[in-house]
N, C-alpha and C. Protein backbone atom coordinates (compact mmCIF):
# COMPACT_ATOMS: atom_id res chain seq x y z
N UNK A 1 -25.41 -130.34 -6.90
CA UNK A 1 -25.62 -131.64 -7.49
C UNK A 1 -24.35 -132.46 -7.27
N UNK A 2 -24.40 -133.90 -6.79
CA UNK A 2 -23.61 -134.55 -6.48
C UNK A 2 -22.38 -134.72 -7.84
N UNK A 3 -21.61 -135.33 -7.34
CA UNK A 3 -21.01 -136.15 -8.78
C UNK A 3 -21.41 -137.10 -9.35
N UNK A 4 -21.98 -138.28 -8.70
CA UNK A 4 -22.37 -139.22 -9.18
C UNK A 4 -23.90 -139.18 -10.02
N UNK A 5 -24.60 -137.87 -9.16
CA UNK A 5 -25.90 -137.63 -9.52
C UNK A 5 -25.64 -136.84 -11.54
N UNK A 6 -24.41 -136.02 -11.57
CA UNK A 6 -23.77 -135.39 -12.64
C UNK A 6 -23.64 -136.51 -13.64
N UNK A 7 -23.00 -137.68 -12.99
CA UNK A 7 -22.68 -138.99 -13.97
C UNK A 7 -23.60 -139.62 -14.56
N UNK A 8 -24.67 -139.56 -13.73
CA UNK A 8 -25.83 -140.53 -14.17
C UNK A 8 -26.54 -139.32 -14.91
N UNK A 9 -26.65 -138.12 -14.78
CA UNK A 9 -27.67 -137.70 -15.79
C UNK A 9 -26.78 -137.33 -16.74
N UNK A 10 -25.00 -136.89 -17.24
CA UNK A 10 -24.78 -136.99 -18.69
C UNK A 10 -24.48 -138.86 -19.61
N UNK A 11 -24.74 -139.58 -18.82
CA UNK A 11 -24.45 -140.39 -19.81
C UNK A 11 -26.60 -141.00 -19.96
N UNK A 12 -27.25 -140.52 -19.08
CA UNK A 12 -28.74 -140.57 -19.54
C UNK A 12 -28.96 -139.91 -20.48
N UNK A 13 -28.49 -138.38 -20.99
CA UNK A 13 -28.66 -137.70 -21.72
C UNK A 13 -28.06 -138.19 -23.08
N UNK A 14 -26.74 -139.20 -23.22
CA UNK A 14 -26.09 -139.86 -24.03
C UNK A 14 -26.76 -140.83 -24.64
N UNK A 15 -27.75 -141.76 -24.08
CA UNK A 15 -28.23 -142.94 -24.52
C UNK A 15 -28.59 -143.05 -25.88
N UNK A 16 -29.49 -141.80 -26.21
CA UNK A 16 -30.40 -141.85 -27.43
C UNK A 16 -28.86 -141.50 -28.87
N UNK A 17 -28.40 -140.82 -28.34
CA UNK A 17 -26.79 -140.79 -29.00
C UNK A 17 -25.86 -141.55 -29.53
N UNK A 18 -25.97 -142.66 -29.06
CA UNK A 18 -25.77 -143.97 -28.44
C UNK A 18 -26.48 -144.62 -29.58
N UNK A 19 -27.27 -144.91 -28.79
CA UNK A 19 -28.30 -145.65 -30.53
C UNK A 19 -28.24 -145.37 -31.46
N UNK A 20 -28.29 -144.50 -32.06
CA UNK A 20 -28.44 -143.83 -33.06
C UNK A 20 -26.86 -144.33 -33.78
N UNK A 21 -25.32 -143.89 -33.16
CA UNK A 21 -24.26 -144.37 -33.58
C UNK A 21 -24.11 -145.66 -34.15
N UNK A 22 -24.68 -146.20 -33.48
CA UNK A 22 -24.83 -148.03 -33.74
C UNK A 22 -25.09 -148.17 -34.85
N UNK A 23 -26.62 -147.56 -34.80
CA UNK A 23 -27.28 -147.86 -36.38
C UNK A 23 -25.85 -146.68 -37.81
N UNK A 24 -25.33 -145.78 -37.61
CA UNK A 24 -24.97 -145.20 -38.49
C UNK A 24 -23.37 -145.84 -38.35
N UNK A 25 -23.14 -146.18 -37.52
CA UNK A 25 -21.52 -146.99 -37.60
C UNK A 25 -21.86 -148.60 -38.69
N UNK A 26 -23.17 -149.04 -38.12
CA UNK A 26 -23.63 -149.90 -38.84
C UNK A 26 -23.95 -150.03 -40.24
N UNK A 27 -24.90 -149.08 -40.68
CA UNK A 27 -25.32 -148.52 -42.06
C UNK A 27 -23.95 -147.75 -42.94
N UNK A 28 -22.46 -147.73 -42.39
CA UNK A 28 -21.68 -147.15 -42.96
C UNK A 28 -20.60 -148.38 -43.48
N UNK A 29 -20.89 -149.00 -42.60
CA UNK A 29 -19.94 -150.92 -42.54
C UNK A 29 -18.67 -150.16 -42.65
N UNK A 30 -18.83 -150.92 -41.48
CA UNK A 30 -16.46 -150.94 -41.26
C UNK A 30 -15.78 -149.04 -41.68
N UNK A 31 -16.91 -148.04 -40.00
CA UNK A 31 -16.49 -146.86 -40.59
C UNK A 31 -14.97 -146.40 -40.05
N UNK A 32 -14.23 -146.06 -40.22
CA UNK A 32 -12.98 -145.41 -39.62
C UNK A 32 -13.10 -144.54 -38.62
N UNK A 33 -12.21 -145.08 -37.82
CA UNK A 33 -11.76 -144.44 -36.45
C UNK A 33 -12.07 -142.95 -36.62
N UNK A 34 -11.51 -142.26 -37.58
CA UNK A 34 -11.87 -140.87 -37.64
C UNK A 34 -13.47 -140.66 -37.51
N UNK A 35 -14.03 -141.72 -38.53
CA UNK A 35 -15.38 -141.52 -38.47
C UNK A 35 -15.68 -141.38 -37.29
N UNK A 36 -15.51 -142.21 -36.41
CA UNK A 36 -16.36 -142.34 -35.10
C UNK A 36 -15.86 -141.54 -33.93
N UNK A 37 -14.34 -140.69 -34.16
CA UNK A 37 -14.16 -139.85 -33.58
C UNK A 37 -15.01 -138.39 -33.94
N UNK A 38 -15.24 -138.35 -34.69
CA UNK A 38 -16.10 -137.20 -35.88
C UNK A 38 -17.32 -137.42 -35.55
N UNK A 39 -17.88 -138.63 -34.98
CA UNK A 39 -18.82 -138.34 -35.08
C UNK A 39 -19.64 -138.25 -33.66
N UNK A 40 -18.06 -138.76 -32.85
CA UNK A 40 -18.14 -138.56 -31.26
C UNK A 40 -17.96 -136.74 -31.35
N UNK A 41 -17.64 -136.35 -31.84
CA UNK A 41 -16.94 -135.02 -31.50
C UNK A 41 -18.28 -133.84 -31.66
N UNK A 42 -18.94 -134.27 -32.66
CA UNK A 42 -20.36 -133.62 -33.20
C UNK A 42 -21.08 -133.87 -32.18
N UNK A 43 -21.53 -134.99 -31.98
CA UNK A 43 -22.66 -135.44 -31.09
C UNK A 43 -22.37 -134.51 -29.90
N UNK A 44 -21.15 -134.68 -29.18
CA UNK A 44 -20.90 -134.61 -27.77
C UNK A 44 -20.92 -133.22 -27.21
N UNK A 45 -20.04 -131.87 -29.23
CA UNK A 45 -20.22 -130.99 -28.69
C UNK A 45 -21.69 -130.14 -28.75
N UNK A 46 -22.72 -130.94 -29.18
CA UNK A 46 -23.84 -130.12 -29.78
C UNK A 46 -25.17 -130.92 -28.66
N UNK A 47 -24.42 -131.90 -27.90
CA UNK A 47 -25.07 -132.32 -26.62
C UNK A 47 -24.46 -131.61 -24.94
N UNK A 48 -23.86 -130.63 -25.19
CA UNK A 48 -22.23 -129.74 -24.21
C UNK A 48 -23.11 -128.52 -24.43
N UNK A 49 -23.92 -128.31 -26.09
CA UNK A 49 -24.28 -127.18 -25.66
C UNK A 49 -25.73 -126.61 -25.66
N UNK A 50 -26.48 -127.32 -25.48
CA UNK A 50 -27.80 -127.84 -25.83
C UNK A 50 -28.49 -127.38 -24.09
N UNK A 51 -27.76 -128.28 -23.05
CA UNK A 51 -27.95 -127.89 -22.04
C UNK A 51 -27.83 -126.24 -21.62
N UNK A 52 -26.95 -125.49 -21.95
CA UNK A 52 -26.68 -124.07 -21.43
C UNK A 52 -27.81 -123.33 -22.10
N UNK A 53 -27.66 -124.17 -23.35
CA UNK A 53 -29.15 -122.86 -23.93
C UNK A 53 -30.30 -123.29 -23.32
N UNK A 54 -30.92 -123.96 -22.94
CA UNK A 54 -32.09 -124.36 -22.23
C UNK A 54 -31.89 -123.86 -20.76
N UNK A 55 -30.79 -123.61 -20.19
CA UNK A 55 -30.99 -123.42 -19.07
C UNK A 55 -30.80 -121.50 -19.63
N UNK A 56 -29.91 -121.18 -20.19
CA UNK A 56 -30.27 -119.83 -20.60
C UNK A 56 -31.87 -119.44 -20.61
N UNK A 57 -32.05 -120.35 -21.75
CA UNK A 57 -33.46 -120.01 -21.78
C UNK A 57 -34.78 -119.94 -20.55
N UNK A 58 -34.42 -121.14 -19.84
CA UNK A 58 -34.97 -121.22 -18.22
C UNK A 58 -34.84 -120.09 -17.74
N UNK A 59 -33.76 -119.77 -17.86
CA UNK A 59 -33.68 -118.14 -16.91
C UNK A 59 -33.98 -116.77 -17.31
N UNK A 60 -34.02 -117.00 -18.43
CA UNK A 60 -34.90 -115.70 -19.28
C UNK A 60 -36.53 -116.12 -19.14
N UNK A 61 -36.50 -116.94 -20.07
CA UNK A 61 -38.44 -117.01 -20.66
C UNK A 61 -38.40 -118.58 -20.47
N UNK A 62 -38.74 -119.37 -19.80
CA UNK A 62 -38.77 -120.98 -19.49
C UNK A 62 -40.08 -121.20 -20.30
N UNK A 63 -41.04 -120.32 -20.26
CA UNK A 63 -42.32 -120.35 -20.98
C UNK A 63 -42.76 -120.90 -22.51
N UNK A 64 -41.64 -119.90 -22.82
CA UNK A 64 -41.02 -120.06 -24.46
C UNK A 64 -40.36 -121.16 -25.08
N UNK A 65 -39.70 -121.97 -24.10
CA UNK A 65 -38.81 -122.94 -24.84
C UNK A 65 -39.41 -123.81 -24.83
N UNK A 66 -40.61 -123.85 -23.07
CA UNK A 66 -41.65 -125.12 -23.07
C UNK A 66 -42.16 -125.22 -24.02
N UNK A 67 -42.84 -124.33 -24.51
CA UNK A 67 -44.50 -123.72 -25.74
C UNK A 67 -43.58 -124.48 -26.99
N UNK A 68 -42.19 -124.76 -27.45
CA UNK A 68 -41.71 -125.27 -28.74
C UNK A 68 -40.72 -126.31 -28.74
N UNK A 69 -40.28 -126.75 -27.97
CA UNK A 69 -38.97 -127.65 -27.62
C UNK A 69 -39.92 -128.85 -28.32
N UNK A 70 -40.77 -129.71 -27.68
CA UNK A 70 -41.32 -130.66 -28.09
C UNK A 70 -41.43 -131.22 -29.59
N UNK A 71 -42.64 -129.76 -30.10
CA UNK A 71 -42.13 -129.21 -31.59
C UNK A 71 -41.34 -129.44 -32.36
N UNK A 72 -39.79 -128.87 -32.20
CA UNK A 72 -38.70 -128.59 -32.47
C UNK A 72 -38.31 -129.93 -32.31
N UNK A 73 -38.13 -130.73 -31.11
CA UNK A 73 -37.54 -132.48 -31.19
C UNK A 73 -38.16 -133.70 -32.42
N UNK A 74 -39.67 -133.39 -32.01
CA UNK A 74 -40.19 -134.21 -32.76
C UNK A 74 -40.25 -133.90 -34.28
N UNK A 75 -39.88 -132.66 -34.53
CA UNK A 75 -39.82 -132.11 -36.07
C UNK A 75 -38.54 -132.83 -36.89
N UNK A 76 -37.70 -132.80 -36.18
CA UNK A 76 -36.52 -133.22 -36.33
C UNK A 76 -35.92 -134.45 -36.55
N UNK A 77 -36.54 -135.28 -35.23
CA UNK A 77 -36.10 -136.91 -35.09
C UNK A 77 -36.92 -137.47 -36.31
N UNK A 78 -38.29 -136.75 -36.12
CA UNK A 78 -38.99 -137.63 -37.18
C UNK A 78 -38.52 -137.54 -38.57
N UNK A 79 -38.25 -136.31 -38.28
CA UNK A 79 -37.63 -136.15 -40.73
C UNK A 79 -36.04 -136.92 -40.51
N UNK A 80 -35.54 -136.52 -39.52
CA UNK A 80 -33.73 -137.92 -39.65
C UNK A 80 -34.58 -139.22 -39.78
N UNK A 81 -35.38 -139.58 -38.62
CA UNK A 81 -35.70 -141.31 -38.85
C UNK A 81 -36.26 -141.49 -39.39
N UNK A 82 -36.96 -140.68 -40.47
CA UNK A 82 -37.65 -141.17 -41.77
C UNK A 82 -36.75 -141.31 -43.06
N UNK A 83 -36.18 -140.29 -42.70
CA UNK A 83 -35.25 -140.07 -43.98
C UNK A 83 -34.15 -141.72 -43.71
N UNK A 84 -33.75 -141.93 -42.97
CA UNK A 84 -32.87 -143.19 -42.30
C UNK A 84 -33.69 -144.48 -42.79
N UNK A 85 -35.21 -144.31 -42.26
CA UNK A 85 -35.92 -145.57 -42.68
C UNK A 85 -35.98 -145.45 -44.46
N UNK A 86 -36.25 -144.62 -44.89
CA UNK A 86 -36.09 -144.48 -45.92
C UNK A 86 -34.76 -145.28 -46.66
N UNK A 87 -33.46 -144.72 -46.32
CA UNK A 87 -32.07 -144.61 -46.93
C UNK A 87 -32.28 -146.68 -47.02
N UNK A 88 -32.30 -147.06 -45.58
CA UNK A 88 -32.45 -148.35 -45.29
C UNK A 88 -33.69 -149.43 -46.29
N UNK A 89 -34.71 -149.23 -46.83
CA UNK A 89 -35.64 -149.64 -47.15
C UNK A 89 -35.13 -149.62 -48.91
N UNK A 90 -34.91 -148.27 -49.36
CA UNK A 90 -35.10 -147.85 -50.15
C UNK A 90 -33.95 -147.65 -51.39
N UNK A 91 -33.09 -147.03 -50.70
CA UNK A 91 -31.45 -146.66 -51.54
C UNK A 91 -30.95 -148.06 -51.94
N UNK A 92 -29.68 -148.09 -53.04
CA UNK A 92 -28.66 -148.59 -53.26
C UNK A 92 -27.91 -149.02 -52.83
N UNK A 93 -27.65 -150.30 -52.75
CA UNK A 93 -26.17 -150.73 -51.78
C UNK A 93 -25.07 -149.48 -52.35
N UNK A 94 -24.85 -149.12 -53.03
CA UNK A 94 -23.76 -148.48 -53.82
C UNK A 94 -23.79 -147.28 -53.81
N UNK A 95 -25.31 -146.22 -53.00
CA UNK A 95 -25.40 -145.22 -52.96
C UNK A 95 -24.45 -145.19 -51.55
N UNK A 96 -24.22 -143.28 -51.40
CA UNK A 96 -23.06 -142.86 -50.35
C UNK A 96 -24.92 -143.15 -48.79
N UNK A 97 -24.31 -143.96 -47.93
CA UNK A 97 -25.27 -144.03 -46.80
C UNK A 97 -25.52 -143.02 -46.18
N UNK A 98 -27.02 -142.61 -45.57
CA UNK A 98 -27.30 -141.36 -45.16
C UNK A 98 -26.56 -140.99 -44.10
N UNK A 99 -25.69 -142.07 -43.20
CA UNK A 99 -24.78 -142.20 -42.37
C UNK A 99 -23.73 -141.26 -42.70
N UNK A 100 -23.27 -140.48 -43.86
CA UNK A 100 -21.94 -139.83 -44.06
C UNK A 100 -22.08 -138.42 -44.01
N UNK A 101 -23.68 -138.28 -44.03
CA UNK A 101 -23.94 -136.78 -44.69
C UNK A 101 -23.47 -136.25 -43.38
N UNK A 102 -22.77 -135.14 -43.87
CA UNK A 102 -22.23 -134.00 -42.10
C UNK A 102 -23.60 -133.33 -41.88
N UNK A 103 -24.22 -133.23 -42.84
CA UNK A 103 -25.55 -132.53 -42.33
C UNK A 103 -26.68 -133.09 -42.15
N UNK A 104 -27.11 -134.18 -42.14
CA UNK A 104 -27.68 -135.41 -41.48
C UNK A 104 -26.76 -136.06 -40.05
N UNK A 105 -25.68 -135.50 -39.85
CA UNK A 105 -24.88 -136.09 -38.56
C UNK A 105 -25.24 -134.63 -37.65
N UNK A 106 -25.33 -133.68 -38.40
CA UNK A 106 -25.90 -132.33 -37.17
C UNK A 106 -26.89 -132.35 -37.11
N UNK A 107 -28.17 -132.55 -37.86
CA UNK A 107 -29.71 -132.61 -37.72
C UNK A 107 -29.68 -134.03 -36.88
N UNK A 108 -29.20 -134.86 -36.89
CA UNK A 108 -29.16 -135.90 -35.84
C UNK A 108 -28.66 -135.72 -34.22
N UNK A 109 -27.68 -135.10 -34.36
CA UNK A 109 -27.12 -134.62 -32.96
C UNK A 109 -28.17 -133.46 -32.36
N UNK A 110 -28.96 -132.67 -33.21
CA UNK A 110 -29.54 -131.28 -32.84
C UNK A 110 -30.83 -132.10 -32.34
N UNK A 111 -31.02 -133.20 -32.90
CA UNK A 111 -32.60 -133.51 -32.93
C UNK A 111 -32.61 -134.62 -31.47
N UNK A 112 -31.19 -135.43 -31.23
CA UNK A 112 -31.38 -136.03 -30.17
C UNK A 112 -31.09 -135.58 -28.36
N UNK A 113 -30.11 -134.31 -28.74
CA UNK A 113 -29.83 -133.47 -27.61
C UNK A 113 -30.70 -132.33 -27.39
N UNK A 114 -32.22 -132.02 -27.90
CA UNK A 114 -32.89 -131.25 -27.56
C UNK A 114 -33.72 -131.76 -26.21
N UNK A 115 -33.85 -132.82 -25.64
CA UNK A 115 -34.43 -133.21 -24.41
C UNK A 115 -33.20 -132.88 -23.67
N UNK A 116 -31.69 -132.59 -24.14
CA UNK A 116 -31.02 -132.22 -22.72
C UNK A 116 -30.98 -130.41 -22.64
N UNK A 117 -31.70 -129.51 -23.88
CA UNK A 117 -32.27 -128.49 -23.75
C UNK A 117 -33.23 -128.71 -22.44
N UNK A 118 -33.82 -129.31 -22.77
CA UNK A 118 -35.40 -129.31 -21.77
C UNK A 118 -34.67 -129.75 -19.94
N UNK A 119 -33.31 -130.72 -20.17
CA UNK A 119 -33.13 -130.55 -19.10
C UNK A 119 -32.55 -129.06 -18.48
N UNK A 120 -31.24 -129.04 -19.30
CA UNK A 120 -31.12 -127.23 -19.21
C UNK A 120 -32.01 -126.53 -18.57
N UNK A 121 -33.31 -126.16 -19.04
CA UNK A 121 -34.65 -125.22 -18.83
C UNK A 121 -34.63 -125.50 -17.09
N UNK A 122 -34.56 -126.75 -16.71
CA UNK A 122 -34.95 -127.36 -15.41
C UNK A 122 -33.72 -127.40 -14.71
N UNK A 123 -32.59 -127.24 -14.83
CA UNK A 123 -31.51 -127.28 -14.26
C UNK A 123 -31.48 -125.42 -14.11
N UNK A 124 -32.29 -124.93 -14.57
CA UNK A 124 -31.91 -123.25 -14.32
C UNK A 124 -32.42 -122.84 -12.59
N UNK A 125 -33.61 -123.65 -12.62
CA UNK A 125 -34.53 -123.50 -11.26
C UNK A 125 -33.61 -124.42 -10.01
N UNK A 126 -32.34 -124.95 -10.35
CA UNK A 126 -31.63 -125.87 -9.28
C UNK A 126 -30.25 -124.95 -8.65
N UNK A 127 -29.86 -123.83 -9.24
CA UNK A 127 -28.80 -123.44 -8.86
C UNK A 127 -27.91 -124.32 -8.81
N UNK A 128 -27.31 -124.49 -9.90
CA UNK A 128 -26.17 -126.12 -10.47
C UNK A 128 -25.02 -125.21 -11.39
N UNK A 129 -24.05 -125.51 -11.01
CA UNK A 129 -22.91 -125.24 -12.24
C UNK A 129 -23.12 -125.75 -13.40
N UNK A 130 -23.61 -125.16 -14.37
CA UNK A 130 -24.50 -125.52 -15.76
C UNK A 130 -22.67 -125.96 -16.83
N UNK A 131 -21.65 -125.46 -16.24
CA UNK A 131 -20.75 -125.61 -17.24
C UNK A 131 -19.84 -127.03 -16.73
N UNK A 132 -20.03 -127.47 -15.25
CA UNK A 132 -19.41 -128.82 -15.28
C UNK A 132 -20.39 -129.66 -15.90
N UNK A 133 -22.20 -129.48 -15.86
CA UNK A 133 -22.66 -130.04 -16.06
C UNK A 133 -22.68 -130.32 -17.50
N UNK A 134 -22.45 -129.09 -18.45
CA UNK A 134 -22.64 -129.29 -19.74
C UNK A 134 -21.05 -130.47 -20.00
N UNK A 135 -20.36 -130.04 -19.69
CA UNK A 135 -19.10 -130.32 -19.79
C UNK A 135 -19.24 -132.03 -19.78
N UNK A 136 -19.58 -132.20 -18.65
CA UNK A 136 -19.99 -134.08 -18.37
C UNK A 136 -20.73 -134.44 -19.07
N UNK A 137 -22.17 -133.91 -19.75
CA UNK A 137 -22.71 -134.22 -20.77
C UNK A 137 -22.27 -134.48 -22.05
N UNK A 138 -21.29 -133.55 -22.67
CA UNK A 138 -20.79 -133.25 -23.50
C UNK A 138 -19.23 -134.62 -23.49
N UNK A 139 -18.76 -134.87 -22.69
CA UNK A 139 -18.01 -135.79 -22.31
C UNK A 139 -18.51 -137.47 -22.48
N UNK A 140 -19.59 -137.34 -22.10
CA UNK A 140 -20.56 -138.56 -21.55
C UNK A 140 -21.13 -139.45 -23.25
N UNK A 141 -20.89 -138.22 -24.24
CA UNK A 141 -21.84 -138.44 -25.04
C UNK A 141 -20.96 -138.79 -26.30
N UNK A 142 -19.79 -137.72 -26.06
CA UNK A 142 -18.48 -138.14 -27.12
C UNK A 142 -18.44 -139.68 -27.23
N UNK A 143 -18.11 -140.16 -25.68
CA UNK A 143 -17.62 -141.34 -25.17
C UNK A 143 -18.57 -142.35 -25.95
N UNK A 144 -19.90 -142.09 -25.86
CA UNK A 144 -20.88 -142.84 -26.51
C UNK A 144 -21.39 -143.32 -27.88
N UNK A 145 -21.14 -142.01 -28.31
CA UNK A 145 -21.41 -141.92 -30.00
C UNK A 145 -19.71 -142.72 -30.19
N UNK A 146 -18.73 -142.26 -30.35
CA UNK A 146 -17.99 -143.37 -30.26
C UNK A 146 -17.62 -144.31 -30.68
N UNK A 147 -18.20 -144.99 -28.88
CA UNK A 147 -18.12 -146.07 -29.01
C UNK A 147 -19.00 -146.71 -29.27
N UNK A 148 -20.38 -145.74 -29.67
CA UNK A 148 -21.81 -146.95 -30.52
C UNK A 148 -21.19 -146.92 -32.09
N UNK A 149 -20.86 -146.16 -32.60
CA UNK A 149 -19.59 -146.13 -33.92
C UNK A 149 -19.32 -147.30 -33.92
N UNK A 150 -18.19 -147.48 -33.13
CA UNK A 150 -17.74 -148.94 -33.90
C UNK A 150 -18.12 -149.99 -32.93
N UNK A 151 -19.20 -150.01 -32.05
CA UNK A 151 -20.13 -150.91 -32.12
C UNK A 151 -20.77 -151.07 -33.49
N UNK A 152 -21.12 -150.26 -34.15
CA UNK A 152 -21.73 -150.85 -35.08
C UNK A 152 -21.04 -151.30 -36.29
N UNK A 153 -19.58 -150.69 -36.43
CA UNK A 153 -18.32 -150.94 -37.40
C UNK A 153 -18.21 -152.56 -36.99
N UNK A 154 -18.35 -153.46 -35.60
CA UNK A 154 -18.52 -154.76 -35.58
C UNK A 154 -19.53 -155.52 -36.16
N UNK A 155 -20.91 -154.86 -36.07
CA UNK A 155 -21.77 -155.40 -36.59
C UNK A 155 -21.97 -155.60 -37.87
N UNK A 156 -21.46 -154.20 -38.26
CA UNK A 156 -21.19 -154.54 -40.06
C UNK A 156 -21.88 -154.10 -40.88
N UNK A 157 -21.36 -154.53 -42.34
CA UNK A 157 -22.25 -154.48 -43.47
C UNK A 157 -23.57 -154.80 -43.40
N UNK A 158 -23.70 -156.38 -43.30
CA UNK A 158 -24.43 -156.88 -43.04
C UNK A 158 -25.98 -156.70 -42.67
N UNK A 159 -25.56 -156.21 -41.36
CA UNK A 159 -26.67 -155.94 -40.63
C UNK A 159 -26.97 -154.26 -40.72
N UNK A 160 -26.36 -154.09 -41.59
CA UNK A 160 -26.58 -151.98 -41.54
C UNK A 160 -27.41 -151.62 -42.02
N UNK A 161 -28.14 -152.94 -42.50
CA UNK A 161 -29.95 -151.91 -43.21
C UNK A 161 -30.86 -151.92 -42.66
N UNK A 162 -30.67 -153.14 -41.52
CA UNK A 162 -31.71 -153.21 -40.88
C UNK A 162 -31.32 -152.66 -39.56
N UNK A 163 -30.08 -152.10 -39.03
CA UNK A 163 -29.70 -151.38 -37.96
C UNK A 163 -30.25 -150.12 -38.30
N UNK A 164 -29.83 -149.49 -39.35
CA UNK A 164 -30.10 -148.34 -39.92
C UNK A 164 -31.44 -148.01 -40.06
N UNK A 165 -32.21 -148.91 -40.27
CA UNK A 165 -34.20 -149.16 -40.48
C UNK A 165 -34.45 -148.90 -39.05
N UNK A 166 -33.64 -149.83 -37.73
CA UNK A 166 -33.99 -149.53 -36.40
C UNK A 166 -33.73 -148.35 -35.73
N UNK A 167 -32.72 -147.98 -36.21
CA UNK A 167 -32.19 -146.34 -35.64
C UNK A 167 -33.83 -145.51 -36.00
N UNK A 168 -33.52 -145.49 -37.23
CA UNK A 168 -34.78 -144.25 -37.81
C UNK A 168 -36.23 -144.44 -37.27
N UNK A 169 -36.23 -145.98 -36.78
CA UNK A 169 -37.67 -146.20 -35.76
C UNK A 169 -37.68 -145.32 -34.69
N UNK A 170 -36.59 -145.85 -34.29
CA UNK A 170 -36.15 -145.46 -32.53
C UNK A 170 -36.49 -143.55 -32.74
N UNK A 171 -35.63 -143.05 -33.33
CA UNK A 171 -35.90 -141.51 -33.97
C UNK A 171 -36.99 -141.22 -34.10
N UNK A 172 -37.82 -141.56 -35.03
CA UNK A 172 -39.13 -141.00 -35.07
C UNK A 172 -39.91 -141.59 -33.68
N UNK A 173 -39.75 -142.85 -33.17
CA UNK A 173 -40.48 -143.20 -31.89
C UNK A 173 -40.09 -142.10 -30.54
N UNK A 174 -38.95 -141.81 -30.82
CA UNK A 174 -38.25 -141.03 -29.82
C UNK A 174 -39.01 -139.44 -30.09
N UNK A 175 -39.16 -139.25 -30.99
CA UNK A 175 -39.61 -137.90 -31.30
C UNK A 175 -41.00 -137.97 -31.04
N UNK A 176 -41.72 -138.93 -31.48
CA UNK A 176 -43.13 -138.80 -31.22
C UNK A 176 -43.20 -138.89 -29.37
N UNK A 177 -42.99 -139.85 -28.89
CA UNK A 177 -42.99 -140.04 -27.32
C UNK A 177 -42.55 -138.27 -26.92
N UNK A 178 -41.83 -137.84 -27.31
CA UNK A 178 -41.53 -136.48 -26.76
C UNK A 178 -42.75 -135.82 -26.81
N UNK A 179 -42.93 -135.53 -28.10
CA UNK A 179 -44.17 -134.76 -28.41
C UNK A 179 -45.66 -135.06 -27.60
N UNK A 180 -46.01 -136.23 -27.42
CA UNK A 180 -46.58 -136.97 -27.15
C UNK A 180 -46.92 -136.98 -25.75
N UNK A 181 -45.61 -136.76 -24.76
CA UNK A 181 -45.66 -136.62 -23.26
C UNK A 181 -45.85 -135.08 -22.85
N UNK A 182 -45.59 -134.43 -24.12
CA UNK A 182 -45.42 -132.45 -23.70
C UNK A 182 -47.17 -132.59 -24.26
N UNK A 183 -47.42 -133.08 -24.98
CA UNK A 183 -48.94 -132.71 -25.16
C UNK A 183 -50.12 -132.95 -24.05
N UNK A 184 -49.86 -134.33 -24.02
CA UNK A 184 -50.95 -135.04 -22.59
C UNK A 184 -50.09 -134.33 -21.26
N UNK A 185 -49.10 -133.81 -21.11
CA UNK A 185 -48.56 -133.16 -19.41
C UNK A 185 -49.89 -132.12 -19.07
């Protein structure tokens, strides 16, 4: 696999990562640098390793991960972006934003880097160095979460309920479309 071909599929694998930061840099208003290093650091390493197990898995039982990955994404995105549409619709200006929970920031990272599992699975059948690749992924995605962080630390207070309302769309839309394309394939 080329380099450039490497570039373009870890920061594709980043996108949904990406979004998601926006809305929770947003829904957190004006989060700290740490935050968004923290929350680059989660995302990026749990998108670094997402790929190896899918391609692990490709090379053992590819059968197995097909038959539940979908499952497993859409189980996930949908209870974060509900729970998100929820926090947004529903909570307290004054409550702590679902944006802080560390364990809503790993069920978020687990739930949006399971399609780079599925790439994994498919990168097993390419004979590819799975560890520069994870590595660039994992790189690609830090960079992203990030800097959608304090993209959304610009956007603000303000707009963090209804960023935060759009994230948890995008999530559950993202999860259903998964599910959705593994069912009708």
């Amino acid at each position: 696999m080329s380099p450039f071909a490497i570039t373009l599929l870890a920061f594709s694998m980043s996108v949904d990562a990406f979004a998601v930061s926006v809305g929770r840099g947003a829904a957190i208003g004006r989060p700290r640098y740490s935050e968004a290093l923290r929350t680059g650091a989660v995302f990026g390493v749990v998108e670094a390793i997402t790929p190896v197990i899918g391609w692990a898995a490709g090379v053992a039982a590819s059968s197995l991960v097909e038959a539940i990955d979908h499952w497993l994404a859409f189980g996930l995105l949908a209870t974060v972006g509900l729970h998100m549409l929820y926090a947004a619709l529903w909570k307290k200006a004054d409550d702590d934003p679902v944006g802080r929970s560390f364990t809503v920031l790993i069920a978020t990272a687990i739930g949006t880097s399971l399609d780079a599992m599925a790439v994994g699975v498919s990168l097993a059948f390419l004979k590819v160095n799975i560890v520069v690749i994870a590595i660039a992924i994992g790189l690609a995605t830090f960079l992203m979460s990030a800097g959608g962080m304090l993209v959304g630390r610009l956007i603000g207070e303000r707009f963090g309920r209804i960023a935060e309302a759009v994230a948890g769309i995008a999530l559950f839309g993202l999860g259903l479309s998964i599910l959705i394309e593994h069912l009708t394939a």
